[in-house]
Protein backbone atom coordinates (compact mmCIF):
# COMPACT_ATOMS: atom_id res chain seq x y z
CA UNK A 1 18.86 -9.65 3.47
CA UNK A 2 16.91 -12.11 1.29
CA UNK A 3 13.14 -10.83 0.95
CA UNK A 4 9.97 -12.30 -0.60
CA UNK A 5 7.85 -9.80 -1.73
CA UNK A 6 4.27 -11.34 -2.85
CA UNK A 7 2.34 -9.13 -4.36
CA UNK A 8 5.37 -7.62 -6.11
CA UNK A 9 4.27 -6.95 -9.78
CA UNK A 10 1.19 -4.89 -8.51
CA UNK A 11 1.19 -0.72 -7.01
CA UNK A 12 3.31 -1.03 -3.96
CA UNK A 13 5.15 -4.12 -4.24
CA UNK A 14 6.79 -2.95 -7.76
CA UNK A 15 7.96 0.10 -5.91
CA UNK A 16 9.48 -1.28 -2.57
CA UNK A 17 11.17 -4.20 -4.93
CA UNK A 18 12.77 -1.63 -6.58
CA UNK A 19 13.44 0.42 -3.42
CA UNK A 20 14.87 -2.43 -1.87
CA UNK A 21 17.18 -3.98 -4.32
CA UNK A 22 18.12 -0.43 -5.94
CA UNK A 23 18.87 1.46 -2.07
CA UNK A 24 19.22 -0.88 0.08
CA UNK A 25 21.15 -4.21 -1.73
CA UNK A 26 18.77 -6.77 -0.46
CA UNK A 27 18.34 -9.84 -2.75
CA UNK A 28 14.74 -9.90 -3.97
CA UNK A 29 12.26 -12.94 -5.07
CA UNK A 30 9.37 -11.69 -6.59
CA UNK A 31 5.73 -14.23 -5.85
CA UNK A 32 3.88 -14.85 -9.19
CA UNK A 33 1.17 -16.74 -9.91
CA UNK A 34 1.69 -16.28 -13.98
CA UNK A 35 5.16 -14.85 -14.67
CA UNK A 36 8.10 -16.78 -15.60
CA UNK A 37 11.06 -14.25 -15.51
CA UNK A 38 11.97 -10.94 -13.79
CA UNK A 39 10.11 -7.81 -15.18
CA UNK A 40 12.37 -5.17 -17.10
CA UNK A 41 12.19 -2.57 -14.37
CA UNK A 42 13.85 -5.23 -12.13
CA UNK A 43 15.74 -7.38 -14.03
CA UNK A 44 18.02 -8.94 -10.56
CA UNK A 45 15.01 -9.86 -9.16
CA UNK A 46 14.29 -13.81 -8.63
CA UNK A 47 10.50 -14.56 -9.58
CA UNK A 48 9.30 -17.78 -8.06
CA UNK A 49 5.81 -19.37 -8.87
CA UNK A 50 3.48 -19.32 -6.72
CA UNK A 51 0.61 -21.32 -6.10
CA UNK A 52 -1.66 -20.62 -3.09
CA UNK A 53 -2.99 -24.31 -2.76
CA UNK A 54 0.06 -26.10 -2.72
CA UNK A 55 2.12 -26.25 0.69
CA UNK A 56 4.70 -27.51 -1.04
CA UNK A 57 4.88 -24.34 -3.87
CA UNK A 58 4.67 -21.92 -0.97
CA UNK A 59 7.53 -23.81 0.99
CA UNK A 60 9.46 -23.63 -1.85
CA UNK A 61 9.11 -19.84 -2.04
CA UNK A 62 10.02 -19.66 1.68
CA UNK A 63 13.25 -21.58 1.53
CA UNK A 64 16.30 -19.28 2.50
CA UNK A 65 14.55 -16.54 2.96
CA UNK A 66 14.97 -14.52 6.37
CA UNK A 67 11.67 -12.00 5.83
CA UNK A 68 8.19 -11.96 3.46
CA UNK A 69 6.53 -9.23 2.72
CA UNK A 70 3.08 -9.79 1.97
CA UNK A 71 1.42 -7.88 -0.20
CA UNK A 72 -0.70 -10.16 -2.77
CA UNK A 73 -4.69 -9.98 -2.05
CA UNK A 74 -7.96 -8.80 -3.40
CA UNK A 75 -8.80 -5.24 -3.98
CA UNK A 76 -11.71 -3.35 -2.57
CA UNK A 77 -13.83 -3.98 -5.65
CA UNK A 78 -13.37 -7.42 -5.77
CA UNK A 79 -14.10 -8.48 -2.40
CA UNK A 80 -17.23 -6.60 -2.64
CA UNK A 81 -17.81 -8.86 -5.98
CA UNK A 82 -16.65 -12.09 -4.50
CA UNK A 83 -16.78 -11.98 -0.62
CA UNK A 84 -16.16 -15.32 -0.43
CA UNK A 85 -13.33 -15.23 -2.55
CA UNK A 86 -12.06 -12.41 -0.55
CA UNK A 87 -11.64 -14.47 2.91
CA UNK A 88 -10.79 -17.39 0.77
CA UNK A 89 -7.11 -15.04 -0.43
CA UNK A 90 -6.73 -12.57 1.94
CA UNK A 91 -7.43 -14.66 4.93
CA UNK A 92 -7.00 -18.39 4.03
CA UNK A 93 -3.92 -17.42 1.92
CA UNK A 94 -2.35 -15.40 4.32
CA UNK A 95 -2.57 -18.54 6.70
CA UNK A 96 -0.66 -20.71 4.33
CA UNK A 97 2.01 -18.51 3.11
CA UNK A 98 2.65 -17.67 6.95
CA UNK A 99 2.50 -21.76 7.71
CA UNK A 100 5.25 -22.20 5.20
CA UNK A 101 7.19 -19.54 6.74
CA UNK A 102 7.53 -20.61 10.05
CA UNK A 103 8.08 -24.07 8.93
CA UNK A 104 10.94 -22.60 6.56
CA UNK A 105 12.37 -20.66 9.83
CA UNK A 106 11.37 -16.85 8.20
CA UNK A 107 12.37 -15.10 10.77
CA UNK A 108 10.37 -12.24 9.96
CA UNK A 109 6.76 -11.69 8.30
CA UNK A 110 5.08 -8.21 7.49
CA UNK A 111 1.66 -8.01 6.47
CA UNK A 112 0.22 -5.55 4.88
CA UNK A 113 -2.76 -4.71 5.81
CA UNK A 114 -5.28 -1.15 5.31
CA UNK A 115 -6.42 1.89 7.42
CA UNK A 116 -9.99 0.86 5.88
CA UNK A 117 -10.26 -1.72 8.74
CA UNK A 118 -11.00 1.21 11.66
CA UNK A 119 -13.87 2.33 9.28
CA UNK A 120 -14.91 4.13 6.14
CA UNK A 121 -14.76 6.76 5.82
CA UNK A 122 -12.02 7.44 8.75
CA UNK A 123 -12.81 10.14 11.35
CA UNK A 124 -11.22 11.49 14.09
CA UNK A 125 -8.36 10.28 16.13
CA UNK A 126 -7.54 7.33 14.88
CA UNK A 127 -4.30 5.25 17.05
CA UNK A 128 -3.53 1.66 16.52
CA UNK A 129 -5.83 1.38 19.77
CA UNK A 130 -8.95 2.43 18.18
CA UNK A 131 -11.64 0.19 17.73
CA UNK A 132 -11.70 -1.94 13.98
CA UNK A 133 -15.66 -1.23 13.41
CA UNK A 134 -15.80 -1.88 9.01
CA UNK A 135 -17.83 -4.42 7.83
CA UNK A 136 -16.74 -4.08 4.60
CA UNK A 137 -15.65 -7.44 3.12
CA UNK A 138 -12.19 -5.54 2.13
CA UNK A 139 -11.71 -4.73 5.32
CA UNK A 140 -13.05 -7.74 7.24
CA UNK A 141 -11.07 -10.18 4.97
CA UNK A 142 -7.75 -8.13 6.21
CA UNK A 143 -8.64 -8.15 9.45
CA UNK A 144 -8.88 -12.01 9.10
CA UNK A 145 -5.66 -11.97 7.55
CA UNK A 146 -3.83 -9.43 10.78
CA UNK A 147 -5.42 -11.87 13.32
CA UNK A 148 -3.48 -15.08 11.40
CA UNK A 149 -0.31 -13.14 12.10
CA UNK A 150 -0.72 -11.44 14.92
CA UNK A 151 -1.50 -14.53 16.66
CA UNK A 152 1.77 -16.30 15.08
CA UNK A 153 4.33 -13.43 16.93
CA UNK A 154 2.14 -13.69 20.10
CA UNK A 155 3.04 -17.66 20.27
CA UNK A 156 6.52 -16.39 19.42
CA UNK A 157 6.44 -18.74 16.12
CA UNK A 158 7.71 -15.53 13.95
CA UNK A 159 8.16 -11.81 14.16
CA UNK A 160 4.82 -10.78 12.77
CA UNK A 161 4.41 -7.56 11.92
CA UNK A 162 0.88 -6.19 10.82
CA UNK A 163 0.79 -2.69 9.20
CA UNK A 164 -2.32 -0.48 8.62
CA UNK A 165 -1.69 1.78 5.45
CA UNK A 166 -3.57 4.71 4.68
CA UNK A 167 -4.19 6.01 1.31
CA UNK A 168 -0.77 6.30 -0.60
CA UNK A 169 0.00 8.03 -4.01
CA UNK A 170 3.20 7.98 -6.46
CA UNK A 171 4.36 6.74 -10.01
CA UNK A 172 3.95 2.69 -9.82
CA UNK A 173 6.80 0.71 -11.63
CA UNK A 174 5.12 0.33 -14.17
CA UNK A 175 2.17 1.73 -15.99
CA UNK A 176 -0.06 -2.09 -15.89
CA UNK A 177 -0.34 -1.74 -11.97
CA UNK A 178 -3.60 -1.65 -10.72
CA UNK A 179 -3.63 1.85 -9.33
CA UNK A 180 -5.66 4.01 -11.93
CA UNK A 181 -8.66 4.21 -9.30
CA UNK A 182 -6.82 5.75 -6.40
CA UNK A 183 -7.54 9.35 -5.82
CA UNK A 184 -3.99 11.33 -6.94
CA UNK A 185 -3.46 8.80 -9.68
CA UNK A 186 -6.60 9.05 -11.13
CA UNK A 187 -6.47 12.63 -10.94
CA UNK A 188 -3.28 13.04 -12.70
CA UNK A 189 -4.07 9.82 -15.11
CA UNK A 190 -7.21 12.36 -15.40
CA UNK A 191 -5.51 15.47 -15.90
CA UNK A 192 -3.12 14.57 -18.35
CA UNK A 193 -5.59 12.78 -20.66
CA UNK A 194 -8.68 14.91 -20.66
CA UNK A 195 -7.32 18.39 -19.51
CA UNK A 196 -9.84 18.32 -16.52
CA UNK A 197 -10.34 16.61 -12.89
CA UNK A 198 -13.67 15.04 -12.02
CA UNK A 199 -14.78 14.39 -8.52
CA UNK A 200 -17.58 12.21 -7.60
CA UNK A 201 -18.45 13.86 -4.47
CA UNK A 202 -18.29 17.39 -2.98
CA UNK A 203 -14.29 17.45 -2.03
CA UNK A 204 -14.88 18.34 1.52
CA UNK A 205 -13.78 15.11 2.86
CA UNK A 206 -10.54 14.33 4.57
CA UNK A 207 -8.14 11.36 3.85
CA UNK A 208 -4.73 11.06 5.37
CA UNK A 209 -2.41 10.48 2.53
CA UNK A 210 1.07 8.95 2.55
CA UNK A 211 3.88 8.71 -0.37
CA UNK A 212 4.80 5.96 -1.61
CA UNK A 213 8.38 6.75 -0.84
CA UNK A 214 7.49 6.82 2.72
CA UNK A 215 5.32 3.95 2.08
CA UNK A 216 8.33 2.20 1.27
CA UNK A 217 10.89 3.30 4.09
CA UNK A 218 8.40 2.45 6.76
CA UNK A 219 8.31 -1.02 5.45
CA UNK A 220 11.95 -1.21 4.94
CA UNK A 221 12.62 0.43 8.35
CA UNK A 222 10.15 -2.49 10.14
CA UNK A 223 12.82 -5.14 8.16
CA UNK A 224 15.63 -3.06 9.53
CA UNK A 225 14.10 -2.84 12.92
CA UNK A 226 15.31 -4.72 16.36
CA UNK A 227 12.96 -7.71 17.65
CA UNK A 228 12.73 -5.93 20.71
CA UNK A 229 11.35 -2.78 19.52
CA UNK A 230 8.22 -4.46 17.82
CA UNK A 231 6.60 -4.48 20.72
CA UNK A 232 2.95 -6.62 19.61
CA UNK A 233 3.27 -5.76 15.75
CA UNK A 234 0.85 -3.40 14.83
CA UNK A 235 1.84 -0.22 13.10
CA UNK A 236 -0.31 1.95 11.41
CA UNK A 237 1.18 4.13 8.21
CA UNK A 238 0.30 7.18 7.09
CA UNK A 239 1.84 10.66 6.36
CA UNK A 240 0.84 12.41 8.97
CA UNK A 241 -1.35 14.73 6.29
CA UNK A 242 -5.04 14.82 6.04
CA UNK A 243 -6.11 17.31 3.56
CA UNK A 244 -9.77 17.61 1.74
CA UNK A 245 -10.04 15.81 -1.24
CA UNK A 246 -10.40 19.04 -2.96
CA UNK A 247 -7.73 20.50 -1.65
CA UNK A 248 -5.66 17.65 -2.45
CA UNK A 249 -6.96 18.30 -6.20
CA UNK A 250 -5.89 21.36 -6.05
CA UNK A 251 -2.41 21.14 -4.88
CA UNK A 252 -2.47 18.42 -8.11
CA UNK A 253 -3.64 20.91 -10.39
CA UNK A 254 -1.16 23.22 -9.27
CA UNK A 255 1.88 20.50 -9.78
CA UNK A 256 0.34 20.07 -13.38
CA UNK A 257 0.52 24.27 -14.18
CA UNK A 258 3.99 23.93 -12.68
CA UNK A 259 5.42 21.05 -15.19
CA UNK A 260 3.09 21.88 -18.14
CA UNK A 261 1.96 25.15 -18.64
CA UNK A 262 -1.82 24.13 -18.16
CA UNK A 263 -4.56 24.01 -15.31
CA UNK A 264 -6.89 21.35 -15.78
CA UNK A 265 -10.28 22.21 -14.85
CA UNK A 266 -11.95 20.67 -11.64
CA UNK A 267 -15.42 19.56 -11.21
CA UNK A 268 -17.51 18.19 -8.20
CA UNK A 269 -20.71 17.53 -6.94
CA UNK A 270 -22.25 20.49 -5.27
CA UNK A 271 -25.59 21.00 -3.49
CA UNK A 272 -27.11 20.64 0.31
CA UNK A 273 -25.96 18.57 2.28
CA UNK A 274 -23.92 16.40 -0.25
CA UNK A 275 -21.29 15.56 2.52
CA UNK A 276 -19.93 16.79 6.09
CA UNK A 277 -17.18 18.13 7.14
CA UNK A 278 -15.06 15.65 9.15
CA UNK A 279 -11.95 15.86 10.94
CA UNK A 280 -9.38 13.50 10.57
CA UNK A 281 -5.93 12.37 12.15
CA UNK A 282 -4.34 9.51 11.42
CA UNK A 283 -1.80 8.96 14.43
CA UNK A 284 1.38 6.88 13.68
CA UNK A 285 3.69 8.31 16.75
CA UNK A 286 3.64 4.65 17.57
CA UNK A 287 6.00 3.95 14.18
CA UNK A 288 7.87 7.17 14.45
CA UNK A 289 8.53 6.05 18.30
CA UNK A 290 10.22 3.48 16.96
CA UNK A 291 12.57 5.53 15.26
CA UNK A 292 11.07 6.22 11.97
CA UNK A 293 11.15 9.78 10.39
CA UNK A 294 8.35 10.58 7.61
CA UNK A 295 9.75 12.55 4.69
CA UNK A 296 6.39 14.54 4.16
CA UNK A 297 7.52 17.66 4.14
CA UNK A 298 10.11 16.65 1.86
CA UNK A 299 8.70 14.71 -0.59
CA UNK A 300 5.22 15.81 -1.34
CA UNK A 301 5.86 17.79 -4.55
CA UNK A 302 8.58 15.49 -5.92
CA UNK A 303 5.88 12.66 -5.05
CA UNK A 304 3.27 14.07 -6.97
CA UNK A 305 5.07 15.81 -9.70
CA UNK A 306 6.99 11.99 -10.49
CA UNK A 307 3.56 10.97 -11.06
CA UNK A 308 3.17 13.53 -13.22
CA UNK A 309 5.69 12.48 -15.63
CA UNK A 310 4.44 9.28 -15.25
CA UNK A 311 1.72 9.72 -17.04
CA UNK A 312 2.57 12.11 -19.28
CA UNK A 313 5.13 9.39 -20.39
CA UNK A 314 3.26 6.52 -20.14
CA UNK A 315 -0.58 8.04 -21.41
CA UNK A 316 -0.24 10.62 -23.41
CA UNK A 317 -0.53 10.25 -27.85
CA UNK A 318 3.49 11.07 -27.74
CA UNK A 319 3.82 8.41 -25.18
């Protein structure tokens, strides 16, 4: 299979190009807006220029291609800067890039969308089925951008597959991706560099977390998957996991005395009141109905402790 992966220099695209290409032989183009050859950790990758204006640029990067994945868009932080800007890319963009793709006869299109759509922060039982409520412009730009596609595989102009990540964790491809602010990775980017963890909030809420290497099968496994089995598109992703934050930091401490020989300290907010208790579960038995098995129970330890290395390798002085 011949995949586009937008978005593929940044946290999660690096990884499922590699995944991909490495373990299971598809031929991968790489979007860039800047770049003007394959990156080292993926030298058999095509990169193809992309330019979000230009119908003609985003045909181009269509042509011969039988799926997209699209993963280019604005971070949380900068479509709180720039909410304008944010509807302008995740939305607008998304309608483009999906334009050219029907036009270039795709046949497939996933979008990638975020958990951070049914709310922040998440509570309770959350199914594909639960009401989007955020008003965050994050979270309403994606939303924008699931409708664009979602409406596409309803008119039967493409397979259109939207999927709803929750908050995933692992080494990136390389150490420039833009993943230093997500919870585990800052905590071991943390740990590694100034011997301690610091939280910016009590610890006693609960986020469902998901691996990247799971991250990556589901998305490869939605490729993979029969037309008929899609059913209207819309998969949420998680790992089936919801721990506290601090227990999360915990179990990363613990990973760090098992490669290293040292604890790092932890430190949170205390006091009254601070934050709540919440409960937390993050369904995806609509994915796993489709035949998909999580490796959770697997892969949590070699997740984390990969990251590890990471950044010992990539941020420490011996580095």
């Amino acid at each position: 299979m011949r995949a586009l992966i937008t978005g593929g220099f940044g946290y999660l695209g690096g990884r499922l190009a590699q995944f991909l290409a490495i373990q299971a032989g598809y031929q991968i183009l790489l979007g860039s807006r800047q770049r003007a050859e394959p990156p080292p950790w993926l030298p058999q990758a095509k990169l193809v220029q992309t330019h979000w204006d230009s119908p003609t640029s985003l045909a181009q990067n269509c042509s011969d291609v039988d799926a997209v994945v699209h993963l280019a868009g604005m971070n949380a932080q900068e479509c709180v800067a720039d909410p304008v800007a944010a509807l302008e890319f995740n939305a607008v963009g998304t309608a483009r890039l999906l334009r050219a793709a029907v036009r270039q006869g795709v046949r497939r299109f996933i979008y990638v969308s975020t958990a951070h759509v049914y709310g922040s922060p998440l509570t309770g039982v959350i199914t594909e089925e639960t009401c989007p409520v955020s008003l965050h412009p994050y979270a309403t730009s994606h939303r924008a951008g699931e409708d664009i596609v979602r409406a596409a595989n309803q008119r039967g102009e493409i397979e259109g597959i939207v999927v709803r990540f929750s908050n995933s964790y692992g080494a990136p491809a390389h150490k420039d991706a833009n993943c230093w602010m997500l919870l585990v990775n800052d905590l071991c980017h943390q740990a590694v560099t100034t011997q301690r963890m610091v939280l910016d909030s009590s610890g006693i809420q609960r986020r469902d977390f998901v691996s990247l290497t799971d991250a990556c099968m589901a998305i490869r496994h939605l490729l993979d998957l029969s037309a008929y089995k899609l059913g209207d598109g819309l998969f949420n992703v998680g790992g089936g996991w919801a721990p506290t934050i601090l227990e999360m930091t915990r179990h990363v401490a613990a990973r760090i005395y098992a490669i290293t020989g040292q604890k790092p300290d932890i430190l949170r907010k205390t006091g009254k009141d601070i934050d709540r208790p919440t409960f937390l579960d993050y369904k995806i038995d609509k994915l796993i109905g489709t035949g998909f098995n999580t490796t959770r129970n697997d892969n949590v330890d070699q997740e984390i402790d990969g990251l590890i290395q990471f950044c010992l390798r990539n941020f420490t002085q011996h580095s």
